[in-house]
Protein backbone atom coordinates (compact mmCIF):
# COMPACT_ATOMS: atom_id res chain seq x y z
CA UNK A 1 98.10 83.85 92.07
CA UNK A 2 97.44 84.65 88.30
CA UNK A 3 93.62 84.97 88.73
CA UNK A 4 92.57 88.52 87.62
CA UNK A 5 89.30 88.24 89.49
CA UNK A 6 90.45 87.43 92.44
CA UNK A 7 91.05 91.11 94.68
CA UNK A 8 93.32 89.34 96.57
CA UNK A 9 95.91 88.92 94.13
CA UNK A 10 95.64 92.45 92.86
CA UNK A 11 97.37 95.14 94.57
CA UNK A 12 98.93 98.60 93.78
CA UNK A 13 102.48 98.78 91.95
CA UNK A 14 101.11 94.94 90.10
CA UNK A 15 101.45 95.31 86.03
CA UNK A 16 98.36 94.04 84.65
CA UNK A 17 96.49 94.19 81.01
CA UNK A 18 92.75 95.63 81.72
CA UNK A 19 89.68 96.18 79.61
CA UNK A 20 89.30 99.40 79.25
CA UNK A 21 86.04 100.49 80.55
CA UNK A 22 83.39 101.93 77.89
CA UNK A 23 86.14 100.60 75.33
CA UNK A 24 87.11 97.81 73.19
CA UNK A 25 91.10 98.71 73.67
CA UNK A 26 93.12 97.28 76.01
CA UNK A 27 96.06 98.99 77.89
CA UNK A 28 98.87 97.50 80.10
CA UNK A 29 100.16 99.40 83.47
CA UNK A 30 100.99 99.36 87.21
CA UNK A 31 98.24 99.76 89.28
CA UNK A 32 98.06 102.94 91.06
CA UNK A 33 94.38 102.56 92.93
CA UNK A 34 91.99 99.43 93.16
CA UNK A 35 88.50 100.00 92.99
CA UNK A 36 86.99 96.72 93.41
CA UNK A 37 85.87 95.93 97.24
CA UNK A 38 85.30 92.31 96.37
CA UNK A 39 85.72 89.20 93.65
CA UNK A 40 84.66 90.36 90.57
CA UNK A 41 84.04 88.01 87.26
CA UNK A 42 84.80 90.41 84.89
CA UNK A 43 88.06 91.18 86.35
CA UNK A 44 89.21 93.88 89.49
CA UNK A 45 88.37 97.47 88.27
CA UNK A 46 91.76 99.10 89.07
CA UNK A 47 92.96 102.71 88.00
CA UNK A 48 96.79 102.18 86.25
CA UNK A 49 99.31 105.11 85.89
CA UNK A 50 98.39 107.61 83.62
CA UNK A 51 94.76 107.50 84.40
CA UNK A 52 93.58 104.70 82.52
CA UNK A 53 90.52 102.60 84.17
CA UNK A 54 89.27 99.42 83.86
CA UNK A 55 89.00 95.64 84.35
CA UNK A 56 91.94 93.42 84.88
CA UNK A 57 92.24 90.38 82.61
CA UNK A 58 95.76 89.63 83.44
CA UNK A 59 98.26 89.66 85.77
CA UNK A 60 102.16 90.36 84.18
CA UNK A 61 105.25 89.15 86.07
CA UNK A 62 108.30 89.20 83.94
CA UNK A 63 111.49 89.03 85.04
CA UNK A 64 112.24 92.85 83.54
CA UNK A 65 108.74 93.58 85.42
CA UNK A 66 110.29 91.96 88.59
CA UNK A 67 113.79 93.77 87.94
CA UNK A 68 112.31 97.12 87.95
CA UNK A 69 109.81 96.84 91.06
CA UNK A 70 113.04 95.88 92.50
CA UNK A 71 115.23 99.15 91.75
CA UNK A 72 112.35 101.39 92.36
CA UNK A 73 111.73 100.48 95.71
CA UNK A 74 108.23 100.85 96.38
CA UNK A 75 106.10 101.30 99.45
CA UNK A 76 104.71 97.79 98.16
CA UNK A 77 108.04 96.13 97.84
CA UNK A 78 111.07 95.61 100.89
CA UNK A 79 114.50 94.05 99.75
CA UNK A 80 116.80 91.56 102.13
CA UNK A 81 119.71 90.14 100.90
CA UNK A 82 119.27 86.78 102.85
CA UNK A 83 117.35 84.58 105.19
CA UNK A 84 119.63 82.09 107.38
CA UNK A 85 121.44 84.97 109.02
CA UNK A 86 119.80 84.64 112.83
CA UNK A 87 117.97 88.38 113.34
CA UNK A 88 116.97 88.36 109.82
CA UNK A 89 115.31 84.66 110.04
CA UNK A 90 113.82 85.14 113.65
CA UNK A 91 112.67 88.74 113.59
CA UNK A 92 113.67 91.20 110.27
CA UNK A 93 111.87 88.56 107.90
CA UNK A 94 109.07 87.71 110.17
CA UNK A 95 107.58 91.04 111.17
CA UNK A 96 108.43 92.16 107.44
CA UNK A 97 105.75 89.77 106.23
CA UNK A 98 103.84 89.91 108.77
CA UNK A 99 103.45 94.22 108.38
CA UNK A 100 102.35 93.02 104.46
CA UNK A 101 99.79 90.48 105.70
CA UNK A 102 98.55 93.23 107.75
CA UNK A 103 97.70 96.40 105.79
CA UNK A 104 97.09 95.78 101.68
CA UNK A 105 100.12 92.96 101.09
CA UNK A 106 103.43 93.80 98.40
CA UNK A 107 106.10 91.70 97.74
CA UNK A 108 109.16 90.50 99.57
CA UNK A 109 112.66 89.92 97.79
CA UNK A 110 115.45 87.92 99.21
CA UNK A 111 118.90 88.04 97.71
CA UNK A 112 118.50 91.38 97.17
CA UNK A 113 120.75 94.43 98.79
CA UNK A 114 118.70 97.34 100.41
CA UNK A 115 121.14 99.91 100.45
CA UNK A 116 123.33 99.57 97.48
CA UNK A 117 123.48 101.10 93.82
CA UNK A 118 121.41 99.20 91.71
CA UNK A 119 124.18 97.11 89.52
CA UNK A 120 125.01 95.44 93.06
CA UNK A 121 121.69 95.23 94.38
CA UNK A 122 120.63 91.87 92.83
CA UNK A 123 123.39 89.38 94.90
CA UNK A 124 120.98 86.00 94.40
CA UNK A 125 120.64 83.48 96.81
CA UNK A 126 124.52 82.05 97.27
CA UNK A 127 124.95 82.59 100.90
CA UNK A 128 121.45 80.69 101.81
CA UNK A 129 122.15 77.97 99.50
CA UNK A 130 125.90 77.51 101.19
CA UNK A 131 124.07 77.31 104.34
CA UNK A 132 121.37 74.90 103.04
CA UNK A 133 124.33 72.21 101.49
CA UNK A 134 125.96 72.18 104.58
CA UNK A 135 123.11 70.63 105.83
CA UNK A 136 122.17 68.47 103.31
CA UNK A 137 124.90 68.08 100.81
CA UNK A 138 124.94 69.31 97.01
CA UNK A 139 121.69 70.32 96.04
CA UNK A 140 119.64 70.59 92.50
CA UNK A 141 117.60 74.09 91.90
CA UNK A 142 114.49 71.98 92.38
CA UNK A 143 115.40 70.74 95.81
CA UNK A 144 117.24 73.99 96.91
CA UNK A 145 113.74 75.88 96.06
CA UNK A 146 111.72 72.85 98.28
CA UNK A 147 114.14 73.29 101.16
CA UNK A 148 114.26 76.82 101.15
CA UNK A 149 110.60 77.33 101.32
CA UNK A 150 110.13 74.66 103.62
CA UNK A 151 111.96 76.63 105.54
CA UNK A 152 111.01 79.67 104.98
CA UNK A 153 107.42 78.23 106.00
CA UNK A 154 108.19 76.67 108.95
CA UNK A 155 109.79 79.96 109.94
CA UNK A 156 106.71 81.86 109.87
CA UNK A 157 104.15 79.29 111.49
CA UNK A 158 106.22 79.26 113.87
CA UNK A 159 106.88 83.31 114.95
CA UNK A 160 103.45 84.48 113.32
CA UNK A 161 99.96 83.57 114.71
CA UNK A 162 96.82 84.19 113.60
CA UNK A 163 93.11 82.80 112.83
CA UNK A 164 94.08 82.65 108.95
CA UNK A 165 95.73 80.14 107.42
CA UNK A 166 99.07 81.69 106.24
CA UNK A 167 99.64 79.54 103.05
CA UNK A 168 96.63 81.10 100.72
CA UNK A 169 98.22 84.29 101.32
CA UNK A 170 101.60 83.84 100.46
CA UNK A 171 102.93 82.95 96.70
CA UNK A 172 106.64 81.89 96.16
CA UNK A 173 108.10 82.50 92.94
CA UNK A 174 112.15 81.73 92.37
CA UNK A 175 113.14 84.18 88.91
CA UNK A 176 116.45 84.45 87.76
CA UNK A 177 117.18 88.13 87.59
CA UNK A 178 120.45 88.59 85.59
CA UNK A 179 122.22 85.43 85.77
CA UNK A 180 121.04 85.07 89.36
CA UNK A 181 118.22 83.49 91.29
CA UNK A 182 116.05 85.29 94.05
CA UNK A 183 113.09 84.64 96.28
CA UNK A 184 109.90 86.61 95.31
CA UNK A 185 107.31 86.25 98.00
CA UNK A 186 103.77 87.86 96.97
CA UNK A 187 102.32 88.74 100.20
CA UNK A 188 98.59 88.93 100.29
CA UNK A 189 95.92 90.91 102.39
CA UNK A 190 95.02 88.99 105.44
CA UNK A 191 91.49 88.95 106.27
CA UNK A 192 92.39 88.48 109.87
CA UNK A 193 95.20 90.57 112.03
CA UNK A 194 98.86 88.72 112.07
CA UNK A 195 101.04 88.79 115.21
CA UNK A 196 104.59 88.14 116.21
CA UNK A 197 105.30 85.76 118.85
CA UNK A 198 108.73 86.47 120.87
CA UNK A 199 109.74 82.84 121.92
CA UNK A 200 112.56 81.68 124.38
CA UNK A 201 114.96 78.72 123.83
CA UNK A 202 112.17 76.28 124.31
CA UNK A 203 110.72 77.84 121.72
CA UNK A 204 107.62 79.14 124.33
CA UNK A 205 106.31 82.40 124.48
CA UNK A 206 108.86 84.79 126.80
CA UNK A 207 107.14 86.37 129.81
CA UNK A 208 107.68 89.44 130.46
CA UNK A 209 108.27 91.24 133.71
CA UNK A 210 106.11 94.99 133.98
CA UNK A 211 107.63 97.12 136.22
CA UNK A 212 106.69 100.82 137.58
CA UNK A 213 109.30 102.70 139.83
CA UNK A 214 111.46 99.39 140.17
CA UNK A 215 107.98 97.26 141.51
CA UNK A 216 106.64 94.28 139.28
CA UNK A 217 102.99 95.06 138.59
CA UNK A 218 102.76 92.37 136.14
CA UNK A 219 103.95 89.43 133.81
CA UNK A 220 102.91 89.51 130.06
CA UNK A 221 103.69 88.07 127.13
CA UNK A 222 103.89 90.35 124.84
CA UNK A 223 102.92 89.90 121.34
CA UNK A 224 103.41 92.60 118.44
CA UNK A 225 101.44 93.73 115.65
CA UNK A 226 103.29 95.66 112.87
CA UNK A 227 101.66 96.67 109.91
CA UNK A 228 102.60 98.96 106.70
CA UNK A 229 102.25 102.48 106.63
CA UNK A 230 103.76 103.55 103.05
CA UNK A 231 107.13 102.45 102.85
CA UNK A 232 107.30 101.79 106.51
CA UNK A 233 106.74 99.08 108.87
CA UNK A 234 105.12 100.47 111.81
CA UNK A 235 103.60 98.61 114.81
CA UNK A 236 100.63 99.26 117.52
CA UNK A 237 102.16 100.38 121.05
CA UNK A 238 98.67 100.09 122.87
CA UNK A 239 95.98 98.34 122.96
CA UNK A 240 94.08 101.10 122.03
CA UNK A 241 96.02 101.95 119.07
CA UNK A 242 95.36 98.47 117.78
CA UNK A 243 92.11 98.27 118.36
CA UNK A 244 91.61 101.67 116.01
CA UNK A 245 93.67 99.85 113.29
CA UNK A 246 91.72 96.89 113.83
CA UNK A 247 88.65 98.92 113.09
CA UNK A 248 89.04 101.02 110.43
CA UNK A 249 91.23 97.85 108.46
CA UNK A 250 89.67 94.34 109.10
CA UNK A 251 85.99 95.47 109.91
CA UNK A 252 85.07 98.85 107.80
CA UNK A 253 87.39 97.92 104.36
């Protein structure tokens, strides 16, 4: 997660220290463009905020740094304010990761309020931990963090599908953002696309009935592929329309 010359685990809105290029100074900033296209050893050439440019030799993550990608709400960030609720764990969550995976990754925050003023947005992780000790009884931090990912995990392997292995590509860090504790997920880049699976109460793929003018012409299942455009999740409504995205993203970047 912390490697600097890694360009997978260097994306815009990231504070990093870089090497100044053409210059013994250093500087420290967000990223605002990344100019690397692959691994480099002496660090990811990014472009920070104020115009600065140059090599990254390390990756900041402080809980201030956390606090304030939080209340600024970037196109590389999305806020949910808990997992165990069913839409969120079945389908918000999901599909929220899953548009990350698919365009240039960001980061995910739960136990944190979308839409609320920013002394209330932070809530922590309560209501999912309640949830958790009703299944298992009181629980240390340690094993609350285990069982949450766990679940987390088993969560997405199960609704997301894709050659790549999801666990390289996503890092799970637990701060403690005044007084309370949060999930920070750093999404990566997938180098392959992500889909969503709808499943029935078996937990098998639904089938889908096509109709036109009231006659079945078909049964599909019907996977999704969402994907981040700015601060929105979008996703492909043809087959055509992915197979652009899937061009100019996976094969020509």
């Amino acid at each position: 997660m912390n490697d600097p010359t890694k360009l997978s685990n260097i994306r815009i809105g990231m504070t990093v220290r870089i090497k100044i290029v053409n210059d013994v100074n250093e500087s420290e900033g967000q990223v605002f463009k990344v100019f690397s296209k692959n691994d480099d050893p002496d660090g990811i050439l990014v472009l920070l905020e104020g115009g600065r440019i140059g090599n990254v030799i390390k990756i900041i993550n402080s809980p201030e740094i956390i606090k304030k990608r939080i209340l600024s709400e970037t196109q590389n960030s999305e806020n949910k304010s808990n997992f165990y609720q069913p839409v969120m764990q079945n389908e918000v969550i999901p599909k929220t990761i899953q548009s990350f995976l698919n365009a240039d990754g960001g980061y995910l925050y739960i136990g944190v309020k979308d839409d609320a003023p920013p002394e209330e947005k932070i809530i922590g992780l309560d209501e999912d931990r309640k949830t958790l000790e009703k299944r298992y009884g009181k629980l240390s931090d340690d094993k609350f963090k285990d069982k949450f990912r766990s679940d987390v995990e088993k969560t997405l392997d199960k609704f997301l599908a894709s050659g790549a292995s999801l666990g390289p590509l996503l890092d799970f860090n637990f701060p403690v953002i005044d007084g309370k504790m949060i999930l920070e997920m750093n999404v990566k880049r997938s180098p392959e696309p992500i889909f969503y699976k709808y499943l029935n109460r078996n937990n098998k793929e639904t089938v889908f009935e096509i109709s036109i003018n009231g006659n079945e012409v078909t049964r599909r299942r019907l996977d999704e592929f969402h994907y981040r455009d700015g601060s929105r999740k979008k996703h492909c409504e043809t087959f055509e329309e992915y197979s652009d995205y899937y061009i100019q993203h996976f094969q020509n970047s």
